[in-house]
C-alpha atoms as a PDB file:
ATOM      1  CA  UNK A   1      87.815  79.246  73.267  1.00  0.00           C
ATOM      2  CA  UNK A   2      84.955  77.580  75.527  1.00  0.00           C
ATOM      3  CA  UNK A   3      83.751  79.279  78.907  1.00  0.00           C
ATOM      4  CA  UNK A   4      85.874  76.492  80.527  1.00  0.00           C
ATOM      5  CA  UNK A   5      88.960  77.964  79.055  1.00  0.00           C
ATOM      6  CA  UNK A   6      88.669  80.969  79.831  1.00  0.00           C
ATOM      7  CA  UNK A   7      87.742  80.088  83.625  1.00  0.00           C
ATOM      8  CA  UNK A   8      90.554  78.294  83.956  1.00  0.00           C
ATOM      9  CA  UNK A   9      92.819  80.699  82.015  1.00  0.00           C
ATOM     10  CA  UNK A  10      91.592  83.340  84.993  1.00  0.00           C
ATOM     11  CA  UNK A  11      92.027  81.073  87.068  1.00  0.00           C
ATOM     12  CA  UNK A  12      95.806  80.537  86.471  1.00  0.00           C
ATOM     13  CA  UNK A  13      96.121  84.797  86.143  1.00  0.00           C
ATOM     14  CA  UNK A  14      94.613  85.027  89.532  1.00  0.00           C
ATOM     15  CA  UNK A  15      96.399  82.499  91.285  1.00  0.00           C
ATOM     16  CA  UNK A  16      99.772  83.605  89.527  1.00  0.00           C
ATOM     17  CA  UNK A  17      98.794  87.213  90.852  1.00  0.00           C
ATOM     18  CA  UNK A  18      98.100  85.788  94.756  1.00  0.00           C
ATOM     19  CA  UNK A  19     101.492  84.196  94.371  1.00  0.00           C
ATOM     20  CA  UNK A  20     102.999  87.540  93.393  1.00  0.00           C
ATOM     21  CA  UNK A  21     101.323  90.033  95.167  1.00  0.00           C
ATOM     22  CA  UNK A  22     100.976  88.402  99.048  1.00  0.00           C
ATOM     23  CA  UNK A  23      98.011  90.866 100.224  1.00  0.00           C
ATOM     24  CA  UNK A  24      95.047  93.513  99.188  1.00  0.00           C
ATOM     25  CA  UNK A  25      95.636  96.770  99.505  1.00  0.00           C
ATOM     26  CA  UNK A  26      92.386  98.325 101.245  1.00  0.00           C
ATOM     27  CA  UNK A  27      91.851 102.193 101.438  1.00  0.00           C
ATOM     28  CA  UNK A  28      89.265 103.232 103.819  1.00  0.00           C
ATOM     29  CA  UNK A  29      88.721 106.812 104.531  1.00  0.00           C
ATOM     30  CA  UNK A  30      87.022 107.865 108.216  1.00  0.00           C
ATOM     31  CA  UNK A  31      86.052 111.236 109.661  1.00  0.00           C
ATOM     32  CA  UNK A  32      88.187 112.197 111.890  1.00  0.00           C
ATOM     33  CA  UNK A  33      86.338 115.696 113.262  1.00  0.00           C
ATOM     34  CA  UNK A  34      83.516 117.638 112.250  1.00  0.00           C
ATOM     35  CA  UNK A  35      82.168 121.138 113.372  1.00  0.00           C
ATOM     36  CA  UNK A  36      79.591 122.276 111.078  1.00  0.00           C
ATOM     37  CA  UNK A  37      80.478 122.431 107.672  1.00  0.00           C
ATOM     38  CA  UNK A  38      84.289 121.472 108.908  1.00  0.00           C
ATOM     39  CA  UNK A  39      85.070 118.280 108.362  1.00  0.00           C
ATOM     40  CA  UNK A  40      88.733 116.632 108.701  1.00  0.00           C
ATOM     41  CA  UNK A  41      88.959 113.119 107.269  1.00  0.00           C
ATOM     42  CA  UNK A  42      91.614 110.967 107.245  1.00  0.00           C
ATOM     43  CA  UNK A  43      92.536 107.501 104.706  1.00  0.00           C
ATOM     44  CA  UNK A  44      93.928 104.584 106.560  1.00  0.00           C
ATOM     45  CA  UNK A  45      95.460 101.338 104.031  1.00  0.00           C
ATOM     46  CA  UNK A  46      94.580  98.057 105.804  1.00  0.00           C
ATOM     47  CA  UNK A  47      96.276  95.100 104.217  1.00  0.00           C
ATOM     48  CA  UNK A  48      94.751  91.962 104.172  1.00  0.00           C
ATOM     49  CA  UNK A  49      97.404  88.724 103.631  1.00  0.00           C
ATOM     50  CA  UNK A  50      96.234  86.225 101.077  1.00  0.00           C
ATOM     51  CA  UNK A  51      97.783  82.804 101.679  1.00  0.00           C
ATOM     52  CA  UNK A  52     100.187  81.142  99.421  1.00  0.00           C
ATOM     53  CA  UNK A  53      98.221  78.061  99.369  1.00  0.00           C
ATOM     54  CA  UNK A  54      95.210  80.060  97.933  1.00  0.00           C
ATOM     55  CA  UNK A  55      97.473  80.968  95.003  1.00  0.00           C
ATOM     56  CA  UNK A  56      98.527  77.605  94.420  1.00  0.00           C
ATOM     57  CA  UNK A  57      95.085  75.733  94.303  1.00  0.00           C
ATOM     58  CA  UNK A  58      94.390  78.683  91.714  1.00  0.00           C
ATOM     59  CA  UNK A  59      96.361  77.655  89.793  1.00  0.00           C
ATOM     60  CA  UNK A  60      96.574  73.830  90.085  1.00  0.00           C
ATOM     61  CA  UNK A  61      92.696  74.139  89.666  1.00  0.00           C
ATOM     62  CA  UNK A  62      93.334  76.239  86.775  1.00  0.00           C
ATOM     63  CA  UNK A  63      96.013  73.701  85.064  1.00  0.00           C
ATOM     64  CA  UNK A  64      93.070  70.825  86.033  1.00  0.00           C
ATOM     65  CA  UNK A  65      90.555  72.861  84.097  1.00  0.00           C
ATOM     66  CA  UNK A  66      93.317  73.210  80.969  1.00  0.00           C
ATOM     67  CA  UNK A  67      94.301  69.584  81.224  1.00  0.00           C
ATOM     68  CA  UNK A  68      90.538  68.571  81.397  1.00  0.00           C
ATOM     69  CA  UNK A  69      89.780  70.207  78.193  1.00  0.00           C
ATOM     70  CA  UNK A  70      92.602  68.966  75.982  1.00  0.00           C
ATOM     71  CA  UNK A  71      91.965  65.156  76.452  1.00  0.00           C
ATOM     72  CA  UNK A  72      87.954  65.839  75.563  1.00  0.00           C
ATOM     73  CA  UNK A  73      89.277  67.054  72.594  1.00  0.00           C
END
């Protein structure tokens, strides 16, 4: 397989995944109080949405790269 293969491969994977899974789970963790050698701390998941479009120009780009690569040969 050439690197262009496998970059569009990815890219198909990645796209298929934006399609499927519609955001990015992001786990942050703050401190909420500290007295000394106390400390309280608290994780808060932030979701950031990924845009359907994204997906799909993943993978159309993807399929491009595929189709590119068969009719060089």
């Amino acid at each position: 397989m050439t690197a262009l293969r496998i970059g569009a491969v990815l890219l198909l994977i990645v796209g298929a995944g934006a399609l499927i899974i519609p955001y990015i789970p992001i786990t942050t963790e703050e401190t909420v109080f500290e007295a000394g050698p106390i400390k309280a701390k608290a994780e808060e998941e932030h979701h950031f949405p990924v845009p359907a479009a994204v997906g799909a120009g993943l993978i159309l780009a993807g399929g491009a790269l595929l189709l590119s690569q068969r009719r060089r040969g």
